[in-house]
N, C-alpha and C. Protein backbone atom coordinates (compact mmCIF):
# COMPACT_ATOMS: atom_id res chain seq x y z
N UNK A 1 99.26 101.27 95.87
CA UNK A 1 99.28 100.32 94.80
C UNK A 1 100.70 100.14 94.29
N UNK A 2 101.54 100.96 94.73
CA UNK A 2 103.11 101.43 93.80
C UNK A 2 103.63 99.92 94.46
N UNK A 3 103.32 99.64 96.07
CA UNK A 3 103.99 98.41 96.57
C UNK A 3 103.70 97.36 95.95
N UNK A 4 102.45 97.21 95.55
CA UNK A 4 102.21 96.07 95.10
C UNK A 4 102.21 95.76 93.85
N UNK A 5 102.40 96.82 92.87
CA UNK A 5 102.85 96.47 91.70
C UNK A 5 104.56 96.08 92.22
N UNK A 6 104.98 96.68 92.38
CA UNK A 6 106.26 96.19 92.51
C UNK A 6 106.98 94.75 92.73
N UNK A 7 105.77 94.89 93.43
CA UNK A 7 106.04 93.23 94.06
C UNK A 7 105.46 92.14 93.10
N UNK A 8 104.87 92.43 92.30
CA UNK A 8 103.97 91.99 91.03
C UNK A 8 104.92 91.48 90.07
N UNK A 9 106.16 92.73 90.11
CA UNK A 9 107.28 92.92 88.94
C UNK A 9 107.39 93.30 87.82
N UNK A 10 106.33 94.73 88.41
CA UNK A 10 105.96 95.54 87.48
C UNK A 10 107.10 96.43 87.53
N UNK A 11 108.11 97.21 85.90
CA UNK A 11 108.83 98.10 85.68
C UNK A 11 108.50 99.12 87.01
N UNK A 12 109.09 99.86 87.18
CA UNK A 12 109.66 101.41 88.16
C UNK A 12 110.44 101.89 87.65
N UNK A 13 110.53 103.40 88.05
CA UNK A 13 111.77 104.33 87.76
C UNK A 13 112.10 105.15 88.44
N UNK A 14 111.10 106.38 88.04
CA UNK A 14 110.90 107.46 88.37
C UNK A 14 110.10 107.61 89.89
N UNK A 15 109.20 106.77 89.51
CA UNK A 15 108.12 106.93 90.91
C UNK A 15 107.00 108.08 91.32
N UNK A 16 107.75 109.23 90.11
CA UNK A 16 106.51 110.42 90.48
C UNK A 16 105.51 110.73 89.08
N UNK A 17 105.11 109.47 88.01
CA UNK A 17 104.62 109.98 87.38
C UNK A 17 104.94 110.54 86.03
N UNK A 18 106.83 110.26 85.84
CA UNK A 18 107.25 111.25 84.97
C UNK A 18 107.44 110.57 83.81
N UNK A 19 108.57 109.09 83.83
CA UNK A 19 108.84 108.26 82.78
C UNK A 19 107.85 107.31 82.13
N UNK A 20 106.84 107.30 83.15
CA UNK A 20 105.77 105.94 82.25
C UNK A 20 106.29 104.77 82.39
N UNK A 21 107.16 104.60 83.07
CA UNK A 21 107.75 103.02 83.16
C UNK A 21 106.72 102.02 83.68
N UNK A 22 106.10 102.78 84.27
CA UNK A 22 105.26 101.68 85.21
C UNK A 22 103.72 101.78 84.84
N UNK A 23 103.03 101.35 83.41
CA UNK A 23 102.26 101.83 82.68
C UNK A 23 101.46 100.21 83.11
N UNK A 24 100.10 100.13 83.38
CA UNK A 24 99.38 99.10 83.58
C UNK A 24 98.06 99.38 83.55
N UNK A 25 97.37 98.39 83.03
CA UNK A 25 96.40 98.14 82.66
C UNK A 25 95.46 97.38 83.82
N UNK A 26 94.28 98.11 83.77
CA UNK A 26 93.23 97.94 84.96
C UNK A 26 92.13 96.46 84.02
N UNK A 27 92.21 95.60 84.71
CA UNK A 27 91.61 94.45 84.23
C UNK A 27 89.76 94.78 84.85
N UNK A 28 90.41 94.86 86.22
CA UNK A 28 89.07 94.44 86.83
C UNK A 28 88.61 95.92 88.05
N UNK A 29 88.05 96.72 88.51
CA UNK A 29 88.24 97.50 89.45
C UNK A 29 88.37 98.96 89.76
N UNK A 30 88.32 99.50 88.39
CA UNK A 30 88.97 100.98 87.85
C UNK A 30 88.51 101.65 89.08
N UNK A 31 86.64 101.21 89.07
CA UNK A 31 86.29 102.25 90.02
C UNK A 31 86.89 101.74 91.14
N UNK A 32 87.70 101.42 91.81
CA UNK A 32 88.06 101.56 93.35
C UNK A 32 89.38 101.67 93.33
N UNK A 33 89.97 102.81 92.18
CA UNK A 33 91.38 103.53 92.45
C UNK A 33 90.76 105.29 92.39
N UNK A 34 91.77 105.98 92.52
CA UNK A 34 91.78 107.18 92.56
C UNK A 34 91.73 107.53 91.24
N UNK A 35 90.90 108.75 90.72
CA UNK A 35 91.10 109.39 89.24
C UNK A 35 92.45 110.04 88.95
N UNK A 36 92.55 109.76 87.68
CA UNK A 36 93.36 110.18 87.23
C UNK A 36 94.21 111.53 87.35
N UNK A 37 95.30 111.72 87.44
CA UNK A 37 96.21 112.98 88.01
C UNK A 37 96.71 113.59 87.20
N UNK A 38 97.22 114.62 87.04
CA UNK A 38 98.13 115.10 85.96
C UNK A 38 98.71 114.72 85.28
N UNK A 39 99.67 113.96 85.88
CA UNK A 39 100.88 113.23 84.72
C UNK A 39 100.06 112.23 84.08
N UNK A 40 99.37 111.61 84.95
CA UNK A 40 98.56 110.54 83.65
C UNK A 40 97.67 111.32 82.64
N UNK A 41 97.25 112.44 83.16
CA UNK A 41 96.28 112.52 81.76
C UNK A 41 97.18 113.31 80.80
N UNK A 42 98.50 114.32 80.98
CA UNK A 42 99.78 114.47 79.81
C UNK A 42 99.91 113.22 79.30
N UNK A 43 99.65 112.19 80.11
CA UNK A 43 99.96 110.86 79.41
C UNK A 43 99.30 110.55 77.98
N UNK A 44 97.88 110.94 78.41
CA UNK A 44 96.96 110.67 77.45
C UNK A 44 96.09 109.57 78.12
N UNK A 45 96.42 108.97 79.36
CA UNK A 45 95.92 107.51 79.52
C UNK A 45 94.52 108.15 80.17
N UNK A 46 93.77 106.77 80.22
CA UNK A 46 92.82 106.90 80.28
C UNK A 46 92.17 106.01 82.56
N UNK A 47 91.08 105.68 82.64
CA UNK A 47 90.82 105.11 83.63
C UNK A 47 90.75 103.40 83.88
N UNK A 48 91.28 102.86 82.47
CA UNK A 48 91.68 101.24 82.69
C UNK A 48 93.28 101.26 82.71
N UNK A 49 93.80 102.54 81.79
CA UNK A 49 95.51 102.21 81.67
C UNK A 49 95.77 103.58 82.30
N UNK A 50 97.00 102.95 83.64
CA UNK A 50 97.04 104.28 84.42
C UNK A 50 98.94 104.05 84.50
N UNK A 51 99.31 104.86 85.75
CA UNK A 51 100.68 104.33 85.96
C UNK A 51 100.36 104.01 87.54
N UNK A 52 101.26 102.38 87.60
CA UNK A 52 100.79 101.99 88.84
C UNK A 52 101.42 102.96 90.02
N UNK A 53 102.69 103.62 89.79
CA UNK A 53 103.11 104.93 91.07
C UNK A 53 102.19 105.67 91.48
N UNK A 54 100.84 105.75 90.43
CA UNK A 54 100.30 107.17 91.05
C UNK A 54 98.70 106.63 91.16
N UNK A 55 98.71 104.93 90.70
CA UNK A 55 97.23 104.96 91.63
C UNK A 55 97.40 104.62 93.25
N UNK A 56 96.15 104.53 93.08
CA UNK A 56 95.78 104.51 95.01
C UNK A 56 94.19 103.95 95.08
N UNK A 57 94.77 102.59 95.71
CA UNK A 57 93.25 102.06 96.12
C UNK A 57 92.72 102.65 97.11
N UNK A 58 91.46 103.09 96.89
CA UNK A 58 90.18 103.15 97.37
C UNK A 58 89.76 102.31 98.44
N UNK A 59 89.72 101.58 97.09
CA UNK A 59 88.61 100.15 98.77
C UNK A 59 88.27 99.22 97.18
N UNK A 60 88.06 98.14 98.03
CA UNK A 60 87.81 96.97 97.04
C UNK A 60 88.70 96.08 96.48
N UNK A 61 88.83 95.79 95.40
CA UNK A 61 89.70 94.85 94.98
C UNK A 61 89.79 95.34 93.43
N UNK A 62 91.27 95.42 92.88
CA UNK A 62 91.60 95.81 91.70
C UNK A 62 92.61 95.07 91.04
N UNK A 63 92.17 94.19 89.95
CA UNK A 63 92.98 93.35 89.12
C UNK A 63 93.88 94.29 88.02
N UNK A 64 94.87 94.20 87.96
CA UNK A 64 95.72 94.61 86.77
C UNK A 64 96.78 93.66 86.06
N UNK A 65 96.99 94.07 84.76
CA UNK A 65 98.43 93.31 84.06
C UNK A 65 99.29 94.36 83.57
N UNK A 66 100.19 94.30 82.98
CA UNK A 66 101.32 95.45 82.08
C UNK A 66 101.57 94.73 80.84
């Protein structure tokens, strides 16, 4: 998903999770990313607002904005 936010022109930084730069919001799809990981849940975030570096589609189709 990290590619395609990117390409979206969604913020980056860090890439592993650490700065939150790349903080987005799950519109449509939650269930067909990966649960939540460490750094997101220090985040506090939840399973609609994740960081796009550290999801990972599943299968299906997943709408987001930032």
């Amino acid at each position: 998903m990290a590619q395609a936010c990117e390409s979206a022109g969604i913020p980056f930084s860090c890439n592993s999770g650490v700065c939150g730069t790349c903080q987005i919001d799950i519109i449509e799809g939650a269930e067909n990313i990966n649960e939540l990981n460490r750094e997101e849940q220090e985040l506090a975030m939840d399973r609609n607002h994740r960081l796009g570096c550290q999801c990972k589609i599943i299968s299906g189709i997943v709408r987001v904005t930032y």
